[in-house]
C-alpha atoms as a PDB file:
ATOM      1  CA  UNK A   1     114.305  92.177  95.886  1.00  0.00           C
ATOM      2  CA  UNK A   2     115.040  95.166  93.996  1.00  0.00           C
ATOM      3  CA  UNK A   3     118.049  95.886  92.290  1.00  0.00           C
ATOM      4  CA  UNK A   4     118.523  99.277  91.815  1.00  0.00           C
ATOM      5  CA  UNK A   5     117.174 100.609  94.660  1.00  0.00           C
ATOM      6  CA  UNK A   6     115.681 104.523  93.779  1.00  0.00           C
ATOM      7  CA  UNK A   7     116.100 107.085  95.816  1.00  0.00           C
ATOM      8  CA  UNK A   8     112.610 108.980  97.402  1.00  0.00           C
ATOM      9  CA  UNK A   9     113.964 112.193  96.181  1.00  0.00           C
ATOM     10  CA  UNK A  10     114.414 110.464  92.919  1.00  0.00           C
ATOM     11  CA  UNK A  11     111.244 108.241  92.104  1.00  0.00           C
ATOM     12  CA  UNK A  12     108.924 111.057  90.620  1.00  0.00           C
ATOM     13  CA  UNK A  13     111.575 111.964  88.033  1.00  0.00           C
ATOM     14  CA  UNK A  14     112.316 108.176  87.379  1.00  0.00           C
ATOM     15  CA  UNK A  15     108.099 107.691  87.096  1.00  0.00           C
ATOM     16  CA  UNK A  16     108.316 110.875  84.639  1.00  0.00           C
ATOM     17  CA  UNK A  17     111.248 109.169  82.556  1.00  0.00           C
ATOM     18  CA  UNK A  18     109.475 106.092  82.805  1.00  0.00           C
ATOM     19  CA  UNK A  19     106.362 107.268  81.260  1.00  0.00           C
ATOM     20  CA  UNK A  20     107.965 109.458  78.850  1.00  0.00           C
ATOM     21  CA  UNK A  21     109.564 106.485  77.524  1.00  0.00           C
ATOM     22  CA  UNK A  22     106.416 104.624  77.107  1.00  0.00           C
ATOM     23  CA  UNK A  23     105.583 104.943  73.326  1.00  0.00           C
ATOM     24  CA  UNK A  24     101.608 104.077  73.495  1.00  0.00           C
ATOM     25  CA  UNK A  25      99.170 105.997  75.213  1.00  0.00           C
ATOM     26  CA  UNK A  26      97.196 103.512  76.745  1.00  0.00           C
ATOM     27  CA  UNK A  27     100.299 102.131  78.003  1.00  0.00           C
ATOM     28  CA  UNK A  28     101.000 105.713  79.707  1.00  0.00           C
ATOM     29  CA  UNK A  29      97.636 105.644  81.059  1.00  0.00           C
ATOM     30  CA  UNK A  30      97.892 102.039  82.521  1.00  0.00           C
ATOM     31  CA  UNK A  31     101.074 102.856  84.040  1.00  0.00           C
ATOM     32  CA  UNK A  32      99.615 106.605  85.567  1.00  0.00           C
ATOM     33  CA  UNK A  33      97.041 103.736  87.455  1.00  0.00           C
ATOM     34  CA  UNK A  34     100.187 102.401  89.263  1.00  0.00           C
ATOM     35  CA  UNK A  35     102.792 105.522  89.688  1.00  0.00           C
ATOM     36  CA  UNK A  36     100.873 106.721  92.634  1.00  0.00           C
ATOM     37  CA  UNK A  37     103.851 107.889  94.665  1.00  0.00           C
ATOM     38  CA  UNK A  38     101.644 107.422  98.129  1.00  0.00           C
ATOM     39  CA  UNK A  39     101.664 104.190  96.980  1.00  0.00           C
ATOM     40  CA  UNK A  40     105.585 103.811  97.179  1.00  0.00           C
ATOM     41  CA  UNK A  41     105.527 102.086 100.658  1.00  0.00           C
ATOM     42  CA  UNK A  42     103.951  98.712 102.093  1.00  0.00           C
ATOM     43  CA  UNK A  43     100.347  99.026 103.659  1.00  0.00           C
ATOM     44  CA  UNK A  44     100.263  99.041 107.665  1.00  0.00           C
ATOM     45  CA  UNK A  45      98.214  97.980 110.188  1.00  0.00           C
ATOM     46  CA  UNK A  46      94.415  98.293 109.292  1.00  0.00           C
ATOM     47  CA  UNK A  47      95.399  98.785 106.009  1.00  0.00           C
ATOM     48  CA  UNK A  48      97.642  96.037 105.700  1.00  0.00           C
ATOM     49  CA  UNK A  49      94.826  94.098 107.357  1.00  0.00           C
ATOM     50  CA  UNK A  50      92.304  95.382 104.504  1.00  0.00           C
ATOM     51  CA  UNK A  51      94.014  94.640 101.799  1.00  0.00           C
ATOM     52  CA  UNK A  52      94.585  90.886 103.119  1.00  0.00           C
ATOM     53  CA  UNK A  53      91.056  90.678 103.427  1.00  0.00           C
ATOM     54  CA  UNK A  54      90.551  91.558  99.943  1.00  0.00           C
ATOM     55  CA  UNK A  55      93.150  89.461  98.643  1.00  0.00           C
ATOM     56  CA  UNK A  56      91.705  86.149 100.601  1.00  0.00           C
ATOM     57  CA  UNK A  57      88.069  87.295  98.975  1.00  0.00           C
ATOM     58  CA  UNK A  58      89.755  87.457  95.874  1.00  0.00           C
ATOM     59  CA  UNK A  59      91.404  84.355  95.470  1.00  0.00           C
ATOM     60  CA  UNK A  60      88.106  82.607  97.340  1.00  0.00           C
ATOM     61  CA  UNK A  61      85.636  84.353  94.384  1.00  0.00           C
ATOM     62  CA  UNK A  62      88.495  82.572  91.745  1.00  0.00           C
ATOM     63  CA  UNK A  63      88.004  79.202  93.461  1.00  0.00           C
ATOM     64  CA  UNK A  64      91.127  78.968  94.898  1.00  0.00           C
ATOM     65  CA  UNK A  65      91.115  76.804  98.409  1.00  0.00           C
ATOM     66  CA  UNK A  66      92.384  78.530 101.591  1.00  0.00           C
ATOM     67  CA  UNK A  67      94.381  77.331 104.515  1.00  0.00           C
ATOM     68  CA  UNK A  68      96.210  78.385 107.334  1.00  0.00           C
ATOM     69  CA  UNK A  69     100.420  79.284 107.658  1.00  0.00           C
ATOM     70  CA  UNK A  70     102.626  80.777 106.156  1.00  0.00           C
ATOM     71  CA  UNK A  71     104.177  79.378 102.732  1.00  0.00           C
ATOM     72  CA  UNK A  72     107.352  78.403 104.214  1.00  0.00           C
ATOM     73  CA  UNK A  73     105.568  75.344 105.894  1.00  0.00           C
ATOM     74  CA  UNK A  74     104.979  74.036 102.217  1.00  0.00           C
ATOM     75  CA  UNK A  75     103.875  76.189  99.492  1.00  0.00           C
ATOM     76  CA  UNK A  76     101.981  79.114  98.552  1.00  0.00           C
ATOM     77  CA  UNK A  77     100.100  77.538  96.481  1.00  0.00           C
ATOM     78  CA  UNK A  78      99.986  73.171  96.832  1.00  0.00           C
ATOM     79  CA  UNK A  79      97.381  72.496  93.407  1.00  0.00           C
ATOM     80  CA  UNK A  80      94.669  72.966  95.602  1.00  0.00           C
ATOM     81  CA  UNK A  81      94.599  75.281  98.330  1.00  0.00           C
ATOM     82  CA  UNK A  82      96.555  79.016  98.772  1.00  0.00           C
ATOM     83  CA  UNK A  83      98.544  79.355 101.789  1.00  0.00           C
ATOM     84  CA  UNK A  84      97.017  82.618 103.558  1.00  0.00           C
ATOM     85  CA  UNK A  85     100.400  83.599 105.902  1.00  0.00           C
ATOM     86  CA  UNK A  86     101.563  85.956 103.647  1.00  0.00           C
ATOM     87  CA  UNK A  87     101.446  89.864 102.066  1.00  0.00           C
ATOM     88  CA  UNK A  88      98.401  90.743 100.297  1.00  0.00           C
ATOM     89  CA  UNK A  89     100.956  91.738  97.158  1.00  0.00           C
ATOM     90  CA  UNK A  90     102.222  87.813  97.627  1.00  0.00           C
ATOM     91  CA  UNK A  91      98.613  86.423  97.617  1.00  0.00           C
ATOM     92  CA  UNK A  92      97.460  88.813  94.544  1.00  0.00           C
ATOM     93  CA  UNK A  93     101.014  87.317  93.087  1.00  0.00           C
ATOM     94  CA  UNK A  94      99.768  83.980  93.236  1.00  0.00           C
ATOM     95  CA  UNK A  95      95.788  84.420  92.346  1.00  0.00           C
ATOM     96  CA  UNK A  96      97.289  86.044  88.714  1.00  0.00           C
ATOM     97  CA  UNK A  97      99.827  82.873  88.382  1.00  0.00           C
ATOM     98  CA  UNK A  98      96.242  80.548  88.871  1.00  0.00           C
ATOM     99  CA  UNK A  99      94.616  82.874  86.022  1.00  0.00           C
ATOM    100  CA  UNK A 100      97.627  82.458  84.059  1.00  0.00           C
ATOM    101  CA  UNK A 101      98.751  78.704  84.409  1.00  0.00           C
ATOM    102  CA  UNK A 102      98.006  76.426  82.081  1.00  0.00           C
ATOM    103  CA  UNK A 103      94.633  74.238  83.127  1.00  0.00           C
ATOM    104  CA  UNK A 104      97.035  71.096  83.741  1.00  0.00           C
ATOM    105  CA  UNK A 105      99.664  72.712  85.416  1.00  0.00           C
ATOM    106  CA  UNK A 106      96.890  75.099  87.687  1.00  0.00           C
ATOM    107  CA  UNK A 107      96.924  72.017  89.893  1.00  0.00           C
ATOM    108  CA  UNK A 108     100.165  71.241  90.758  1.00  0.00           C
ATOM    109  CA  UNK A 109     102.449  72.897  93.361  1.00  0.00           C
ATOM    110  CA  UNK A 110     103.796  76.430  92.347  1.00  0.00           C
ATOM    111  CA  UNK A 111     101.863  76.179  89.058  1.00  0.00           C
ATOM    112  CA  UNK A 112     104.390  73.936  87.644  1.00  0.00           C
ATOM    113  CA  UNK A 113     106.970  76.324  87.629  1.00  0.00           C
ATOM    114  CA  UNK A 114     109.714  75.494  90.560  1.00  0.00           C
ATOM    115  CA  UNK A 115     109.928  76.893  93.868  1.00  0.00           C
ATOM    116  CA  UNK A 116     109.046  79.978  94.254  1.00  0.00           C
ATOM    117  CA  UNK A 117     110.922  82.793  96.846  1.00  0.00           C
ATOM    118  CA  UNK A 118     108.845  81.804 100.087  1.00  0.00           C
ATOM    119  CA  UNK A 119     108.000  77.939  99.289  1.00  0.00           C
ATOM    120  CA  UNK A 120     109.199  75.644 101.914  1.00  0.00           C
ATOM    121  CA  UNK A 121     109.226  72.218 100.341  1.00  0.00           C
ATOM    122  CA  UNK A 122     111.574  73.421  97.832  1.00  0.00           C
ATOM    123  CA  UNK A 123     112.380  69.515  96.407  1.00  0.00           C
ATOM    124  CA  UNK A 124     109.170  68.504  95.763  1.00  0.00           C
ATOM    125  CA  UNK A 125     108.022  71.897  93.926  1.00  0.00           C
ATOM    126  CA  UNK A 126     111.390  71.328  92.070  1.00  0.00           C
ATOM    127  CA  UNK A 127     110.120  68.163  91.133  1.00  0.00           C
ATOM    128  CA  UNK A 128     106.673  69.259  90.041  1.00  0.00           C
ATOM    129  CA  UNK A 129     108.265  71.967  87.137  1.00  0.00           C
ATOM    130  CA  UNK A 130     107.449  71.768  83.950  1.00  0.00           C
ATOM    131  CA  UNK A 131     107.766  74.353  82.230  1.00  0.00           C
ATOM    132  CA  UNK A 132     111.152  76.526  82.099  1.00  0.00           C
ATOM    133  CA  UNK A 133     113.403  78.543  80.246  1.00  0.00           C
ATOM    134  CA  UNK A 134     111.833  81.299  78.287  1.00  0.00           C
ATOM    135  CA  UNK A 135     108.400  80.338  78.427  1.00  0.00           C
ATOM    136  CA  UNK A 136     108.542  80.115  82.430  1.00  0.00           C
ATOM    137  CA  UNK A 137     110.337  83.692  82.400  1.00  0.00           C
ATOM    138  CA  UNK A 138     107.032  85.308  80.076  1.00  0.00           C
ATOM    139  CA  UNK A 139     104.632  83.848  82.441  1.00  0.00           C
ATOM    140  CA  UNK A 140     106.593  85.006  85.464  1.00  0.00           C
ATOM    141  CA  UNK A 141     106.473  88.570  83.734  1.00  0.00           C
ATOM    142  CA  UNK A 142     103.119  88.643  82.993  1.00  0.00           C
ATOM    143  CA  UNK A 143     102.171  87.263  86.194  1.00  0.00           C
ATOM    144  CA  UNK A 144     104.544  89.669  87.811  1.00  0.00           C
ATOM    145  CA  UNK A 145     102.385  92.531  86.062  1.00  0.00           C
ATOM    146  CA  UNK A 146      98.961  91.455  86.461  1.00  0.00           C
ATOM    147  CA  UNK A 147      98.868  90.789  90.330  1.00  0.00           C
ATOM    148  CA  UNK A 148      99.998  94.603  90.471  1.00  0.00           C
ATOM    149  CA  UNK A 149      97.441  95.349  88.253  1.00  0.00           C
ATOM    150  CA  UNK A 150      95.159  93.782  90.453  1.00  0.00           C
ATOM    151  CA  UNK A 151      96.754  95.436  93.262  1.00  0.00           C
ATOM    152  CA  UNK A 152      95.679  99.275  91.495  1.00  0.00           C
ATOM    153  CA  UNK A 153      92.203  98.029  91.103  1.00  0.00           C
ATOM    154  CA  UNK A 154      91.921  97.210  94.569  1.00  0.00           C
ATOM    155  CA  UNK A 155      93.702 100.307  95.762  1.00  0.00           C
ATOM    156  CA  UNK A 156      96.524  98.981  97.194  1.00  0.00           C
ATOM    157  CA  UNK A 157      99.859  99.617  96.982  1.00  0.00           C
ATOM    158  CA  UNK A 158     100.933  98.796  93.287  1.00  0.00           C
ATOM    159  CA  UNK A 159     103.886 101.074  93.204  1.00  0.00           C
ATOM    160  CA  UNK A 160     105.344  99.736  95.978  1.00  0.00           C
ATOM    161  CA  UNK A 161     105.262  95.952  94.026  1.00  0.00           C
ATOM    162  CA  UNK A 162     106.321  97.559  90.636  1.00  0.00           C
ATOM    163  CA  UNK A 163     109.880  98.449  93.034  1.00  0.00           C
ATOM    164  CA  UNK A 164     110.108  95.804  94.288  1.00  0.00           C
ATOM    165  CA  UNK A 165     109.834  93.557  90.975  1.00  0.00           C
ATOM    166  CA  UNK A 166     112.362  95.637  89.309  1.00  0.00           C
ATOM    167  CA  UNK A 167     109.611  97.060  87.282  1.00  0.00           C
ATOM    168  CA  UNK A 168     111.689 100.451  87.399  1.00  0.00           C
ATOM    169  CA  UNK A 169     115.031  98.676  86.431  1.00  0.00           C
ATOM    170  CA  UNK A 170     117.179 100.469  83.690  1.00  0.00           C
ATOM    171  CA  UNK A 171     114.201 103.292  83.637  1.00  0.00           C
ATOM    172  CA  UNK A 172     116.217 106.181  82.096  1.00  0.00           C
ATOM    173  CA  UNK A 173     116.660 103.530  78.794  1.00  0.00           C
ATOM    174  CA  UNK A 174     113.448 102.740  76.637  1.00  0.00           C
ATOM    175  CA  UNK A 175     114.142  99.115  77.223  1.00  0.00           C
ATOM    176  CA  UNK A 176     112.402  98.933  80.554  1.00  0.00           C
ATOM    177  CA  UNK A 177     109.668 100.579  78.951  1.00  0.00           C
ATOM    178  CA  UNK A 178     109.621  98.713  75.862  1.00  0.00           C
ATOM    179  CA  UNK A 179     109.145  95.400  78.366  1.00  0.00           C
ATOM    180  CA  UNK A 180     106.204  96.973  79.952  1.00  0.00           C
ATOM    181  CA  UNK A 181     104.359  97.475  77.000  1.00  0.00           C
ATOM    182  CA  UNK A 182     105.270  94.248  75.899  1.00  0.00           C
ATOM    183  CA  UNK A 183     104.202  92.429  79.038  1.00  0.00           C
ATOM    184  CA  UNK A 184     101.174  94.235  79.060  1.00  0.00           C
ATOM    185  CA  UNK A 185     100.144  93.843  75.433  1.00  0.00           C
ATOM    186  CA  UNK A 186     100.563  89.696  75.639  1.00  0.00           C
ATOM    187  CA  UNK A 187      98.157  90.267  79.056  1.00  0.00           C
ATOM    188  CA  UNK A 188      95.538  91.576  76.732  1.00  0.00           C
ATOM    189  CA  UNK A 189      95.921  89.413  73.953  1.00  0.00           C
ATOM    190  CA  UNK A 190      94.995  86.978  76.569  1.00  0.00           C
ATOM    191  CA  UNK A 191      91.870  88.965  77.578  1.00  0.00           C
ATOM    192  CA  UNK A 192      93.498  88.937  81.174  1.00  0.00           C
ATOM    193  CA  UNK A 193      93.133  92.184  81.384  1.00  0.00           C
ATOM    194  CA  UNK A 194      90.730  95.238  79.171  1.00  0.00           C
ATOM    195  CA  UNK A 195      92.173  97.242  76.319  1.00  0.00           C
ATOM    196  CA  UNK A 196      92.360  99.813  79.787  1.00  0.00           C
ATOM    197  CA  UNK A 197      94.717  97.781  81.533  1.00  0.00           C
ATOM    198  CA  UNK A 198      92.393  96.456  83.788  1.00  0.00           C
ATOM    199  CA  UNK A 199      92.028  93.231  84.872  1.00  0.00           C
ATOM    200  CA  UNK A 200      89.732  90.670  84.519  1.00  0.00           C
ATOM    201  CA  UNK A 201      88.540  87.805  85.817  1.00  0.00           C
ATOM    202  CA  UNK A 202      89.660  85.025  82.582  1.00  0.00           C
ATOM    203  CA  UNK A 203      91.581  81.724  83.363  1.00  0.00           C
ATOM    204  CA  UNK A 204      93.719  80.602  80.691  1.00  0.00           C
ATOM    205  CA  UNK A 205      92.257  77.497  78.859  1.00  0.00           C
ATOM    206  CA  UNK A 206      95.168  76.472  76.443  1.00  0.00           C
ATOM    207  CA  UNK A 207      97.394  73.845  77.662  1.00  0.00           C
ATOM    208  CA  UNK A 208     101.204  74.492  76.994  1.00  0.00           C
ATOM    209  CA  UNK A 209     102.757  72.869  74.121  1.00  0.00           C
ATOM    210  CA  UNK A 210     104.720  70.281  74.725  1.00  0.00           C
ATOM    211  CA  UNK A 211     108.894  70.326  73.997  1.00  0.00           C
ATOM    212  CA  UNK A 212     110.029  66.903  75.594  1.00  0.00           C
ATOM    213  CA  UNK A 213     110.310  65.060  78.107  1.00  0.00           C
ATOM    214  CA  UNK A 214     108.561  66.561  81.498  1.00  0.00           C
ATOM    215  CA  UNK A 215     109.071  69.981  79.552  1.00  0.00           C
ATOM    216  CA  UNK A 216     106.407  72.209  78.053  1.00  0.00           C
ATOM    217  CA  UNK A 217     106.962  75.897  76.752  1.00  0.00           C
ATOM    218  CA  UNK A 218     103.883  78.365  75.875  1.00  0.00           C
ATOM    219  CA  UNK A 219     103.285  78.990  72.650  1.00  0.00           C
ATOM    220  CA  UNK A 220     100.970  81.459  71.011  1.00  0.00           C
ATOM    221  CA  UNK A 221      97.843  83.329  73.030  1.00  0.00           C
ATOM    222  CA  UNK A 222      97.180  81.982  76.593  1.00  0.00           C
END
């Protein structure tokens, strides 16, 4: 849900501030691969049909089992197969949270982080988290940022996600910037994606470390 919502007479001088902010160039460069203002707006029709394609290939090429409905009638993702009911932007979503998650926790239900905004058994993903608090908010940021990423490569609408993830939030300050650059930096540190911002196809190997009881938190390169 975005926050702030921009205006369409607004977004190209928000992109502009945006990138203006952005203190690296390869940053600015990863980010131009996004700003596509067509790109604003939610695929349609064939399109929208395309792109699910794609996604579906995607997350089949990664591994990931497939299976019918929508992720209301458990989860998008159950630690084995990917609910395919859904956006191709939700699907791409998930498919970077599987690259991301540590190997343990790429086999439970919502990667082992809670219920996400479209699961349906909300208790027993609840039950399955384990790992929260800051840790759980850099993985939902970098996963958050790579599925878009992912989304550019496969020309689809990235811009459109970047909105709607609040990407754009606080844009005129460098502090939305700063978080980009940030986000995307720990992404390649992690050889998720090239020194060009583009992704690749790495799963994370590291297991979290472990903070207590039923808790883990990430610590150091994924």
């Amino acid at each position: 849900m975005i926050l702030t919502p921009v205006a369409p007479d607004r977004l190209r001088r928000t992109l502009a501030a945006f990138e203006s902010a952005l203190a690296a160039p390869p940053a600015g460069r990863v980010f131009r691969r996004i700003a596509v203002p067509a790109w604003g707006v939610r695929a349609r029709g064939r399109d929208a049909a395309l792109h699910h394609r794609q996604a579906l290939a995607l997350a089949a090429s990664f591994g990931m089992g497939l299976r019918r409905g929508p992720p209301q009638s458990g989860a998008g993702w159950d630690g084995r197969t990917l609910r395919t009911g859904t956006e191709a932007y939700v699907l791409l979503h998930e498919i970077a949270h599987f690259q991301l998650a540590a190997p343990s926790r790429r086999r439970r239900i919502d990667f082992g982080l809670g219920a996400g905004p479209e699961t349906g058994d909300r208790a027993r993903a609840e039950r399955g988290a384990s790992l929260d608090g800051l840790a759980r908010e850099r993985e939902e940021a970098m996963a958050s940022l790579l599925g878009i990423l992912w989304e550019a490569a496969l020309g689809q609408p990235a811009l459109a996600s970047f909105l709607d993830q609040n990407w754009l939030e606080g844009a005129p300050h460098r502090g939305a910037a700063r978080h980009f650059s940030t986000v995307l930096a720990q992404l390649a540190a992690g050889g998720f994606v090239t020194a060009t911002g583009r992704p690749t196809r790495r799963l994370r190997r590291s297991e979290d470390a472990v903070r207590g009881p039923g808790r883990s938190s990430l610590s150091g390169p994924v």
